[in-house]
Every structure is written in structure tokens, then in C-alpha cells.
Protein backbone atom coordinates (compact mmCIF):
# COMPACT_ATOMS: atom_id res chain seq x y z
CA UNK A 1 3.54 33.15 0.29
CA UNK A 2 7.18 31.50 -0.22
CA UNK A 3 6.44 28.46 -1.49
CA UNK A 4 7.54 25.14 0.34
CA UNK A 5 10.83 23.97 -0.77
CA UNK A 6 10.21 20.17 -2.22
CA UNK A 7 13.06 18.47 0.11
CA UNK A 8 10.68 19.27 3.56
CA UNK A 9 7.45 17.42 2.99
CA UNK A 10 4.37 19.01 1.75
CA UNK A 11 1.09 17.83 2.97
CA UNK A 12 -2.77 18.53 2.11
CA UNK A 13 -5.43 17.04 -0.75
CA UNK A 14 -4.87 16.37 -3.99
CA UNK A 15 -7.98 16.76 -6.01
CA UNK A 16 -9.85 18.21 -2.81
CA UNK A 17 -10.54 14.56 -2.07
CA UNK A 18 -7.06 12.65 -1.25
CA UNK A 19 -5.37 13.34 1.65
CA UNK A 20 -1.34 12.94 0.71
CA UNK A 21 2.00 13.84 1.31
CA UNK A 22 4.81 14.95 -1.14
CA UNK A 23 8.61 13.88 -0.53
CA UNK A 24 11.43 14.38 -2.73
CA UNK A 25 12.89 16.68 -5.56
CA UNK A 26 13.45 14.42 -8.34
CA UNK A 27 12.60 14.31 -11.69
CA UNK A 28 10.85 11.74 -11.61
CA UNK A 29 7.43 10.69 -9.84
CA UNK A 30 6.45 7.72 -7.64
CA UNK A 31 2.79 7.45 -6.53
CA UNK A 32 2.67 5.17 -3.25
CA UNK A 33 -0.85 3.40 -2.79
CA UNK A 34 -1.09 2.53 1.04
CA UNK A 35 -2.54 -0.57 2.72
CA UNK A 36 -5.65 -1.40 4.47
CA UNK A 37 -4.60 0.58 7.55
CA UNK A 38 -5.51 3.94 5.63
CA UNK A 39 -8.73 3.22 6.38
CA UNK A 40 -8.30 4.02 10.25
CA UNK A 41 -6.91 7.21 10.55
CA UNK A 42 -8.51 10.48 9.98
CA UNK A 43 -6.99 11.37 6.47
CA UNK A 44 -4.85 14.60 8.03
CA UNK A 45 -1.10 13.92 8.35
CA UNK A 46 0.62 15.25 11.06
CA UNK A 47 3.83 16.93 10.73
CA UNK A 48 5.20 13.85 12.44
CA UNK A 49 4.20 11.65 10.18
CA UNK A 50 5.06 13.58 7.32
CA UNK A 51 8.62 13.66 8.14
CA UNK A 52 8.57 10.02 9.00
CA UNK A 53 7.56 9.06 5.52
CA UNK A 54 10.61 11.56 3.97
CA UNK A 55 13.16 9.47 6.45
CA UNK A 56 11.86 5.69 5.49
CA UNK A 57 11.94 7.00 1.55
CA UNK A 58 15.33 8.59 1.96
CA UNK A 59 16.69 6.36 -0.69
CA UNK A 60 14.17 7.89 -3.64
CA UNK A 61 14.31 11.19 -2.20
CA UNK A 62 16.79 12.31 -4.91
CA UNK A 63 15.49 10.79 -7.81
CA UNK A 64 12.07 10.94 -7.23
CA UNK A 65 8.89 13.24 -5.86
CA UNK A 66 7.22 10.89 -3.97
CA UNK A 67 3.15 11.26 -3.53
CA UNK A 68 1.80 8.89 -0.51
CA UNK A 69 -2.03 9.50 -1.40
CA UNK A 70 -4.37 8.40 1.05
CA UNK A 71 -7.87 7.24 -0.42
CA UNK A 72 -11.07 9.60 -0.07
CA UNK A 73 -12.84 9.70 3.64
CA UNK A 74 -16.38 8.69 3.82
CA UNK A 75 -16.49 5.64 0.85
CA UNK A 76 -19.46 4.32 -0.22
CA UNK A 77 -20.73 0.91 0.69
CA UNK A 78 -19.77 -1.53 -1.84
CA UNK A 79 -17.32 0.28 -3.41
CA UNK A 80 -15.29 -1.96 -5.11
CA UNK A 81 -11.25 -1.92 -5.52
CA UNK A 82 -12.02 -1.50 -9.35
CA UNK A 83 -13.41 1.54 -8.36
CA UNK A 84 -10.60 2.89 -6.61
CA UNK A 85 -8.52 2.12 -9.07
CA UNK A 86 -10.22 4.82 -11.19
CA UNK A 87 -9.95 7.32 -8.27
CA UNK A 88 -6.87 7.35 -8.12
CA UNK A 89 -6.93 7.80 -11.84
CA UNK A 90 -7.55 11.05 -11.12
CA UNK A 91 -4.56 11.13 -9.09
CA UNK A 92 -2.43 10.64 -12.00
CA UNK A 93 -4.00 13.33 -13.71
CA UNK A 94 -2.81 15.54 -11.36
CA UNK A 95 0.72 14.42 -11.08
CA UNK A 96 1.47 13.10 -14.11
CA UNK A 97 3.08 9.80 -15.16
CA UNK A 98 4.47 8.07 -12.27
CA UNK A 99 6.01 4.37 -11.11
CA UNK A 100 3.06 3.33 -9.09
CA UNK A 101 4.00 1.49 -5.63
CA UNK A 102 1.22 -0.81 -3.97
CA UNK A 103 1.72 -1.84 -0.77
CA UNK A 104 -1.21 -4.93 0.38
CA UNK A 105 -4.63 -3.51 -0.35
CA UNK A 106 -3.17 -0.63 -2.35
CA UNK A 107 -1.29 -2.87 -4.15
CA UNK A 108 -4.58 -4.71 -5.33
CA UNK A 109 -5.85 -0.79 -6.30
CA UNK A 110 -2.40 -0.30 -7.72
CA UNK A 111 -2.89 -3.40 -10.59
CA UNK A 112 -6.25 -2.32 -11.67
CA UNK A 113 -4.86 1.32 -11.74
CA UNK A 114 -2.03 -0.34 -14.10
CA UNK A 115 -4.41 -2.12 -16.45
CA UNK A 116 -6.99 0.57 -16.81
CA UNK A 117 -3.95 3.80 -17.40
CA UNK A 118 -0.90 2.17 -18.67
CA UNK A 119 -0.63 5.44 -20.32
CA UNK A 120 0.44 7.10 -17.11
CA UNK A 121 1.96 4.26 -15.25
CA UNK A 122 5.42 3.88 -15.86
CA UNK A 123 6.27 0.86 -13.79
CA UNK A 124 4.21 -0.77 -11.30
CA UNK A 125 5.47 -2.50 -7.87
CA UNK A 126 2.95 -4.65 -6.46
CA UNK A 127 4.20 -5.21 -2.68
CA UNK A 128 3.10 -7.59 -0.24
CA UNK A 129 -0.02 -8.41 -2.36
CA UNK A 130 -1.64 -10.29 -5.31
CA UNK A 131 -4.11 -11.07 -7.31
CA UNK A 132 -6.33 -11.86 -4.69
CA UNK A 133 -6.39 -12.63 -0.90
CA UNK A 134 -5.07 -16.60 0.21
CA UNK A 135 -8.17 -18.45 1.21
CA UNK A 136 -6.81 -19.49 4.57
CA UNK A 137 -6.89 -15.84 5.41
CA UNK A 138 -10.32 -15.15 4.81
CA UNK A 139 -12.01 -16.21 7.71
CA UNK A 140 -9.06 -14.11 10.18
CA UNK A 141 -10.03 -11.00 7.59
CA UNK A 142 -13.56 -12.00 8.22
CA UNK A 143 -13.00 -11.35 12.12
CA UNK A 144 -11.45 -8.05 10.93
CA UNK A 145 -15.03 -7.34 9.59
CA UNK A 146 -16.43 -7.93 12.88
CA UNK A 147 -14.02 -5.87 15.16
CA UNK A 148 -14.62 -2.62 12.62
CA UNK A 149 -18.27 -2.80 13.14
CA UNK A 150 -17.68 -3.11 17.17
CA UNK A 151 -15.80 -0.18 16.94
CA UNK A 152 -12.61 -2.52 17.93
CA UNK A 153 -9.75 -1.23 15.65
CA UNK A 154 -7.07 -1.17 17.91
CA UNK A 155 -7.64 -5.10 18.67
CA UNK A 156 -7.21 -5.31 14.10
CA UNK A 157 -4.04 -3.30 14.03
CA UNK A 158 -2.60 -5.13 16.71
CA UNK A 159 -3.47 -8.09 14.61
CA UNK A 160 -2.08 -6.88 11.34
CA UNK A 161 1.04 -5.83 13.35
CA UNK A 162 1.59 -9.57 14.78
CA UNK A 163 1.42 -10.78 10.99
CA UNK A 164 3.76 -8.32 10.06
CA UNK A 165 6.91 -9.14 11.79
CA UNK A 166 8.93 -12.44 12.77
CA UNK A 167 11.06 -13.79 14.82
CA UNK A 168 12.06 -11.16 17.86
CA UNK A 169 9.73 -8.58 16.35
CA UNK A 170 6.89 -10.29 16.29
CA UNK A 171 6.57 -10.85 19.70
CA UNK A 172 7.14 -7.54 20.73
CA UNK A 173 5.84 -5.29 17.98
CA UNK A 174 1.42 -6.78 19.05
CA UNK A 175 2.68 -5.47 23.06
CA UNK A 176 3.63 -2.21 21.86
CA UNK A 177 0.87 -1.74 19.58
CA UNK A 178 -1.53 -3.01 22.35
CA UNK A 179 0.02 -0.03 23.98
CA UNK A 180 -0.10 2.33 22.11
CA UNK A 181 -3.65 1.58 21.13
CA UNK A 182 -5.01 1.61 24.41
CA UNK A 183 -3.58 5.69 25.39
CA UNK A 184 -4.15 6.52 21.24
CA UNK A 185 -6.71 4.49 19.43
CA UNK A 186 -6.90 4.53 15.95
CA UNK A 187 -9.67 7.42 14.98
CA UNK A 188 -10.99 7.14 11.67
CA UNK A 189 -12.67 9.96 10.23
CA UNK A 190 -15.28 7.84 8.65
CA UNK A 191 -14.98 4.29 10.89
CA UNK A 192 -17.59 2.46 8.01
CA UNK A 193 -14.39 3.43 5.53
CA UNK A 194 -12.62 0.31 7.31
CA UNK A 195 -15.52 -2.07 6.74
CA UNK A 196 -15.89 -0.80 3.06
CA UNK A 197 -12.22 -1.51 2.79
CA UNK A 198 -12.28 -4.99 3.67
CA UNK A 199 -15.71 -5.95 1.60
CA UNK A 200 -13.62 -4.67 -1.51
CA UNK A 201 -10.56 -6.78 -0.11
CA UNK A 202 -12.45 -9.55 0.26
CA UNK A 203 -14.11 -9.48 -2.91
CA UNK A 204 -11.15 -8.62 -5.00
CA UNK A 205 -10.18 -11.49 -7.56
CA UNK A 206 -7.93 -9.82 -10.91
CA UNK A 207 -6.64 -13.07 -12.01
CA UNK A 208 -9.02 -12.86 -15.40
CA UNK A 209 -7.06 -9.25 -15.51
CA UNK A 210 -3.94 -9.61 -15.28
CA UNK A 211 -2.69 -10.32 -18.54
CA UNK A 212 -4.48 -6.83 -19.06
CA UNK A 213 -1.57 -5.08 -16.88
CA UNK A 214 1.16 -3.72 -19.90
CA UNK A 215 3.74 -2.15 -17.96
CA UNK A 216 7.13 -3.60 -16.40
CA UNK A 217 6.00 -5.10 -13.18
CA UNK A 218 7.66 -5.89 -10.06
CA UNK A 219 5.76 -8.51 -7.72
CA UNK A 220 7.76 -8.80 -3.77
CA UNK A 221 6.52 -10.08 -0.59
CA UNK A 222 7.37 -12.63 1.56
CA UNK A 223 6.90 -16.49 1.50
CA UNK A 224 5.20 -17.02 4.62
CA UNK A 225 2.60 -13.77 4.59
CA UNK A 226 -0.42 -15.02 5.40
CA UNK A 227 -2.58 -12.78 3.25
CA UNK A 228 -0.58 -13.09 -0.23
CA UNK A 229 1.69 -16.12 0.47
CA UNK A 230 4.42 -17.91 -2.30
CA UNK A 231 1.86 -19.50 -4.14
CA UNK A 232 -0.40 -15.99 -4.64
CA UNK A 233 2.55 -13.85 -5.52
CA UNK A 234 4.17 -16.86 -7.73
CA UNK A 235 0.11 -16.59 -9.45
CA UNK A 236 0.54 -12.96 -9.80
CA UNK A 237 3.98 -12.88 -11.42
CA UNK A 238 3.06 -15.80 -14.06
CA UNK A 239 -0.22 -13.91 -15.25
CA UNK A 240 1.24 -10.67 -16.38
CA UNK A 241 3.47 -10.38 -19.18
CA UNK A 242 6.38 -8.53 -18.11
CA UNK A 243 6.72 -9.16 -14.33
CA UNK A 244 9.84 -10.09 -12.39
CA UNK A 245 9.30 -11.83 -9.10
CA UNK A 246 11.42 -11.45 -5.88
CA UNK A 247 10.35 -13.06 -2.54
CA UNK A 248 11.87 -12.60 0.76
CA UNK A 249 11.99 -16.38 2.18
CA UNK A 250 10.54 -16.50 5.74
CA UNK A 251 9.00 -12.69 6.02
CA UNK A 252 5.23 -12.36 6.14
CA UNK A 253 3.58 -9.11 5.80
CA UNK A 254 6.23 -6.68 6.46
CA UNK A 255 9.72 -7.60 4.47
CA UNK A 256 9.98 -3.24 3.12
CA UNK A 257 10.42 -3.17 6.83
CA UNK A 258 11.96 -6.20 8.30
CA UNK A 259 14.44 -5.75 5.09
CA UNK A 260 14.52 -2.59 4.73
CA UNK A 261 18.06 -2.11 2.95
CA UNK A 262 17.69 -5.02 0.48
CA UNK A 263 14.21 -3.78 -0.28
CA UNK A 264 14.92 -0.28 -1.03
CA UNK A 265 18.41 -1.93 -3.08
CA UNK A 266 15.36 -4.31 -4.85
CA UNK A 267 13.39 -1.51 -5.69
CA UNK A 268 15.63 1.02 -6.94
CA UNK A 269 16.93 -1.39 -9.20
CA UNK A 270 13.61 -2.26 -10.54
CA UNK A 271 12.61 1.32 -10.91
CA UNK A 272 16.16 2.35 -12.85
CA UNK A 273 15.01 -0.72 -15.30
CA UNK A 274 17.81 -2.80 -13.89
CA UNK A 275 16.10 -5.99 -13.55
CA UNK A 276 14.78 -5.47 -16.97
């Protein structure tokens, strides 16, 4: 069998457990940990997909092979973010060294992966998340709790969607995920995976770890995210030793797609140690 050339995406499980897809021919190796919203699909990327993460990364594409790796389908209850962390341990072991890029609750998974492997972490971007979730967010994450166990997950990611976006965007993007939700509901293959997901959200707190984290560390998101606001992401940056902070003033959840130029810009920097 001709094997796949690395500039078309690659798709399957890594370590017979994590559903991912591969972008890229570079040299070097980024390791994308997604957010909270892995938890509702059913861990087999479409073609579609697929080639929808190559187009958004198009800016790595030549420097890097990029892994987006999904966590493992069917989670235990009360496993803790901690413990993901050391899944995706195993991750590394099977690509090697890589810049790790955490986006919300895979950024939380991507600082404990940090601390515990510096060894195989090259440089670590914690996006759109911190050391732990704002209190004013808890009880709306709460609710999220709620909706999982009714079996309501379109109503969540309509939710997440709204505190994504601003301005225009945020008015529109809910209506069209209201839409979309209602003809093609989210369809987890494990639907407890989403209420395991937010216990270990919600019970995440690595500010007594974070001076633990020994690798060049990038900490972005925007001011007025509800989950990881200013003051969380100015808390993260000032607990770890070699962090550089850059906030996107007036974006909430979403600014690596609100902003998407001067994010990828922020990021390549960062990972070609030019903010060093």
C-alpha cells in the first residue's frame, strides 16, 4: 500500500486509543490538545473535517507535522485533567518531542502535560485558558452539567458558540449553530465523556503547579472570555517562570478565530523563539 503523502491529512488512532489527525510535512512537530467540545463527537474524523483542520493550520503546514489528538472515548468517571495529562503522555511517546498547543480545556491538559514531560515538550501555548476556570463561570458551566445529562448538547454548543464570538458574530454564529444542531446534533460516542469532561474542568485548580511548568510558555486569550478572563490568564503568566503573555483586548473565547491572522503571526513567532 502507497503510503499517504504527509501534505493530504492522515487520520486514525494513535496508540489504538486517540482518535487524531496528522497535517503538515515539517520537521518539526506540534501536538494540538482540543477543547471541551471533543467530548461530543464520536472520535472518527471525517474527511471533511480533516481537510478543514489542514486549511485553518495552513500557516504551520511547512514547518511543522501537526497531530490534533482527540482524547480516548468512553472516560472514566472522575477522571481528573491530571490524568489526562499523562494520557497524552503517551502521545508524546509516539510522536516524539513536540510544541504542545492547548486550546480551553486542552489547554488545562496541555500545562500538566508540560510540568509532568518537559523532556518532550518543547514549547507550550496555553490558549484561551488558565490555571483554572473564573468563578463567575462556574455556575453557567454548572448548567452545562445539567444539559449533558438531559441529553441536551446541542442547547451547550450553541452556548459555547455565543461566548465565542463578538460583536456581528456573536449574534449570528448561536442562530446558525441552533441550526445546524437541530438537522445534525452533536453524537458523542460515549455522551457520559461530556459530563466527565466538565467534572475535571470544574475541578481543575494548577496554580500550586505552575511554577512546576519548565518550558518557554506562551499564555493568549482574550480579555473579556468569560471562562479564563484578564485576571486568570494575567495569574497564569505570573506563576510560571518563563511565560510571555499576549491578550487580545475585547475577544472572549474565540480570538485564534476572530483574529485569525494576528494569531497565527503571534504564534509562529512564539514557536520560532521570537518572543524569547
Amino acid at each position: 500500500m502507497r503510503p499517504i503523502p504527509r501534505s493530504r491529512p492522515d487520520r486514525g488512532w494513535l496508540c489504538e486509543t486517540f482518535p487524531y489527525v496528522r497535517v503538515g510535512d515539517g520537521p518539526r512537530t506540534m501536538l494540538v490538545v482540543p477543547g471541551i467540545g471533543d467530548a461530543m463527537f464520536d472520535g472518527e474524523y471525517s474527511r471533511s473535517v480533516a481537510w478543514a483542520f489542514r486549511t485553518s493550520l495552513a500557516a504551520f503546514r511547512d514547518e511543522f507535522t501537526i497531530y490534533m489528538v482527540s482524547r480516548p472515548r468512553g472516560l472514566d468517571e472522575g477522571t481528573s485533567v491530571r490524568e489526562l495529562a499523562c494520557e497524552y503522555g503517551r502521545v508524546l511517546e509516539e510522536v516524539g518531542p513536540a510544541s504542545v498547543v492547548g486550546v480551553s480545556m486542552g489547554g488545562l491538559i496541555a500545562q500538566e502535560l508540560a510540568r509532568e514531560r518537559s523532556d518532550s515538550v518543547s514549547r507550550l501555548a496555553v490558549v484561551v485558558a488558565g490555571s483554572r476556570l473564573a468563578p463567575d463561570c462556574r455556575p453557567r458551566i454548572r448548567r452545562h452539567r445539567e444539559l449533558a445529562l438531559e441529553g441536551k448538547l446541542a442547547a451547550i454548543q450553541t452556548d459555547l458558540v455565543r461566548e465565542t464570538f463578538t460583536g456581528w458574530r456573536r449574534a449570528i454564529a448561536p442562530w446558525l449553530s441552533r441550526a445546524v444542531g437541530t438537522v445534525r446534533p452533536p453524537y458523542p460516542a460515549d455522551r457520559r465523556d461530556l459530563v466527565v469532561s466538565i467534572d475535571a474542568v470544574l475541578a481543575f485548580d494548577g496554580r500550586d503547579r505552575l511554577g512546576d511548568v519548565d518550558v518557554p510558555t506562551l499564555v493568549v486569550g482574550g480579555t473579556d472570555d468569560l471562562f479564563f478572563p484578564e485576571s486568570i490568564l494575567r495569574e497564569t503568566h505570573a506563576a510560571i517562570p518563563d511565560a510571555r503573555l499576549a491578550l487580545f483586548h475585547g475577544a472572549r473565547h474565540g480570538p485564534f478565530l476572530e483574529y485569525k491572522a494576528a494569531f497565527d503571526r503571534l504564534m509562529g513567532r512564539f514557536l520560532d523563539g521570537k518572543l524569547d
